[in-house]
Protein backbone atom coordinates (compact mmCIF):
# COMPACT_ATOMS: atom_id res chain seq x y z
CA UNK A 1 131.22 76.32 103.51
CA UNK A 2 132.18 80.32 103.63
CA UNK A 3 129.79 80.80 100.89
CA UNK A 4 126.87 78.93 102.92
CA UNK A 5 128.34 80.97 105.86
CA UNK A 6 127.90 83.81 104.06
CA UNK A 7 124.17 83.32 102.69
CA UNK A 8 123.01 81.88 105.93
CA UNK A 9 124.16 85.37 107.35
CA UNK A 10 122.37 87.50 104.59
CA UNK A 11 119.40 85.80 105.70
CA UNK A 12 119.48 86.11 109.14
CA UNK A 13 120.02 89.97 108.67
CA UNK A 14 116.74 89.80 106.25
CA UNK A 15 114.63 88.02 108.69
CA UNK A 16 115.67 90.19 111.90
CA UNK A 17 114.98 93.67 109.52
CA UNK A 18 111.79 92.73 108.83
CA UNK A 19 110.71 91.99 112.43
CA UNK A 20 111.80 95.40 113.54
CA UNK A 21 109.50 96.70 110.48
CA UNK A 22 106.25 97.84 111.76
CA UNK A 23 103.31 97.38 109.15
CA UNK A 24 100.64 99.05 111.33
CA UNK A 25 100.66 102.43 112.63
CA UNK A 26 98.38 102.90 115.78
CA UNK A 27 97.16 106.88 116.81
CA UNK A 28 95.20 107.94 119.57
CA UNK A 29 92.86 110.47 120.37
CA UNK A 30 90.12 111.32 122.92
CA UNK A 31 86.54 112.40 122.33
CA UNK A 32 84.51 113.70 125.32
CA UNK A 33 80.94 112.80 124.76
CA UNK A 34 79.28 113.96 128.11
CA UNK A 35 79.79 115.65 130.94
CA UNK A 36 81.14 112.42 133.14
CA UNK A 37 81.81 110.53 129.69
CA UNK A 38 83.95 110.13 126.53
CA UNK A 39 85.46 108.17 123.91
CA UNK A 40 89.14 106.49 123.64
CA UNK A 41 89.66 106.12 119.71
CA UNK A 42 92.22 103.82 118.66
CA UNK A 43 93.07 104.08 114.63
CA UNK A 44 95.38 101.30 113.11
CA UNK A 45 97.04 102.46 109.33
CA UNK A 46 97.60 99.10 108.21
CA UNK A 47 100.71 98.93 105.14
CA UNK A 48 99.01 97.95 101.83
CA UNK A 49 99.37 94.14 101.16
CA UNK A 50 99.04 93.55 104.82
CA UNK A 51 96.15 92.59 107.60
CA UNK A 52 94.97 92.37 111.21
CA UNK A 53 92.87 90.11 112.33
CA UNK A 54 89.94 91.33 114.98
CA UNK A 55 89.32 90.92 118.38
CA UNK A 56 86.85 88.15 118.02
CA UNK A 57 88.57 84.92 118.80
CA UNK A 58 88.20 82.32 116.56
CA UNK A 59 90.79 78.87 116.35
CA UNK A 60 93.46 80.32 113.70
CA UNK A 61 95.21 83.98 114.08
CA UNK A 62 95.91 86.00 117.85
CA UNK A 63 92.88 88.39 117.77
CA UNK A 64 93.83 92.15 118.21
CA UNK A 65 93.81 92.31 122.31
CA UNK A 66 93.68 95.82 123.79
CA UNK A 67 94.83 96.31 127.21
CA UNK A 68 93.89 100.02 129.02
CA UNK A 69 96.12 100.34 132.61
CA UNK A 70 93.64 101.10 134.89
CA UNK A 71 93.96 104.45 137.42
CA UNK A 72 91.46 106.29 139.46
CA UNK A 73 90.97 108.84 136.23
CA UNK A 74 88.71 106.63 135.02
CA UNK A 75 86.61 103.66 134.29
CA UNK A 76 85.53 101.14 131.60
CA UNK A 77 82.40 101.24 129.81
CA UNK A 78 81.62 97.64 128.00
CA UNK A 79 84.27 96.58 125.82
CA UNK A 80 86.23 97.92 123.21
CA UNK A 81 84.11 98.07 119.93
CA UNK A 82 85.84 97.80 116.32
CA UNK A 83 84.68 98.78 112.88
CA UNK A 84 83.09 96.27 110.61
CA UNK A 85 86.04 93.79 109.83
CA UNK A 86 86.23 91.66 106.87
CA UNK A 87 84.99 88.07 107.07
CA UNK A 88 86.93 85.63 104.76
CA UNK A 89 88.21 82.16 105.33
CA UNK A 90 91.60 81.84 105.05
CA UNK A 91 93.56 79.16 103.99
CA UNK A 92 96.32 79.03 106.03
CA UNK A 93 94.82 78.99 109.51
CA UNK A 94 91.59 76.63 107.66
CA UNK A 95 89.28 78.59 109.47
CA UNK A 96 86.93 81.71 109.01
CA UNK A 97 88.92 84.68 110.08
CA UNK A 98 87.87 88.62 110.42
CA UNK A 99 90.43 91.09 109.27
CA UNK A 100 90.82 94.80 108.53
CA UNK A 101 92.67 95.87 105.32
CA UNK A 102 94.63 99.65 105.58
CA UNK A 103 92.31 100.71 108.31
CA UNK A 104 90.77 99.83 111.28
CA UNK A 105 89.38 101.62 114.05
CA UNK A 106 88.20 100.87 117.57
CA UNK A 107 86.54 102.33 120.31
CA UNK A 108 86.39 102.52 124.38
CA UNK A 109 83.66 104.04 125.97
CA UNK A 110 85.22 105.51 129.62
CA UNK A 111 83.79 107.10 132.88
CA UNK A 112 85.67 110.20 133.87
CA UNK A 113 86.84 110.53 137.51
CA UNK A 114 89.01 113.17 136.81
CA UNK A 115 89.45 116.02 134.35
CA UNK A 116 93.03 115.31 133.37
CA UNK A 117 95.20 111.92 133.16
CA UNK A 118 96.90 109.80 130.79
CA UNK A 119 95.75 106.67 129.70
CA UNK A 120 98.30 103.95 128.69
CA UNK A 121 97.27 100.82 126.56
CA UNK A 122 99.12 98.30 125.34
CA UNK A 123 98.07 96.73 122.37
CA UNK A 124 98.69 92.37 121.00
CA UNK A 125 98.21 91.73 117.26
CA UNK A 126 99.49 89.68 114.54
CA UNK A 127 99.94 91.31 110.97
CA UNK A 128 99.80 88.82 107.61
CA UNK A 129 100.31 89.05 104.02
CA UNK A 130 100.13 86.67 101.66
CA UNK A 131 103.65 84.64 102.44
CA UNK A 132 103.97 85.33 106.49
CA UNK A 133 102.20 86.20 109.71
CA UNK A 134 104.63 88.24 112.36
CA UNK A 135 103.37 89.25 115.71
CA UNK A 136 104.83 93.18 115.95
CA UNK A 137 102.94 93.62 119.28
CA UNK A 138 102.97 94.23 122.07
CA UNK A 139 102.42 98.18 120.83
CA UNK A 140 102.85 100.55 124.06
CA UNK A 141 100.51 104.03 123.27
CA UNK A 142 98.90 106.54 125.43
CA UNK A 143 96.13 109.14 124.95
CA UNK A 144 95.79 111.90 126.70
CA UNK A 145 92.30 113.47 128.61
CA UNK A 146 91.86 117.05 128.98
């Protein structure tokens, strides 16, 4: 029983280490593009082994769901665009899925209001590799406009 106690416990220390592991690293920048315009870039390092899914929804993983908090700095422009993703059907979900391997980046096209603000976003995904899926959002990140 103390040994079972004692395995049980390695485990559980295991399993709540690698949830506090992040396997994607998010950075921010902005690009002004016009004089009322510019860009919110959003690049994800993915860990090698590892994937995101995109934002298109489809009936297996939690697409990649970007949320900007809204002030009077700015405004949205369309929706958030993302680099060509992967297609592939994956086994596990037994359904087409569209992922990014080690990189990914995505887009926001914004109205200015103002010349300086910060913009926060908070960012829903689900990472994979081949034995597990973990959802490591939701990812709090700003960017700043200057």
């Amino acid at each position: 029983m103390k040994k079972s106690l004692i395995i049980f416990s390695v485990l559980l220390s295991l399993f709540s280490f690698a949830q506090n592991e992040k396997h994607v690293k998010w950075l921010t920048e902005f690009k002004k593009t016009g004089d009322k315009e510019g860009e919110v870039l959003i690049k994800a390092e993915i860990e090698k082994g590892w994937h995101t899914y995109s934002q298109k929804p489809s009936d297996g993983p939690i697409p990649t769901v970007f949320k900007f908090k809204i002030n009077p700095g700015f405004e949205l422009i369309g929706q958030t665009e993302e680099s060509a993703a992967k297609e592939e059907f994956d086994k596990t979900f037994d359904t087409k899925v569209y992922v990014f391997d080690e990189h990914a980046e995505f887009k926001q096209k914004i109205k200015l209001n103002a010349s300086q603000f910060e913009i926060p976003i908070t960012i829903e995904y689900m990472v994979c590799n081949d034995a597990m899926c973990i959802m490591e959002g939701p990812v709090n990140v700003s960017v700043q406009v200057k």
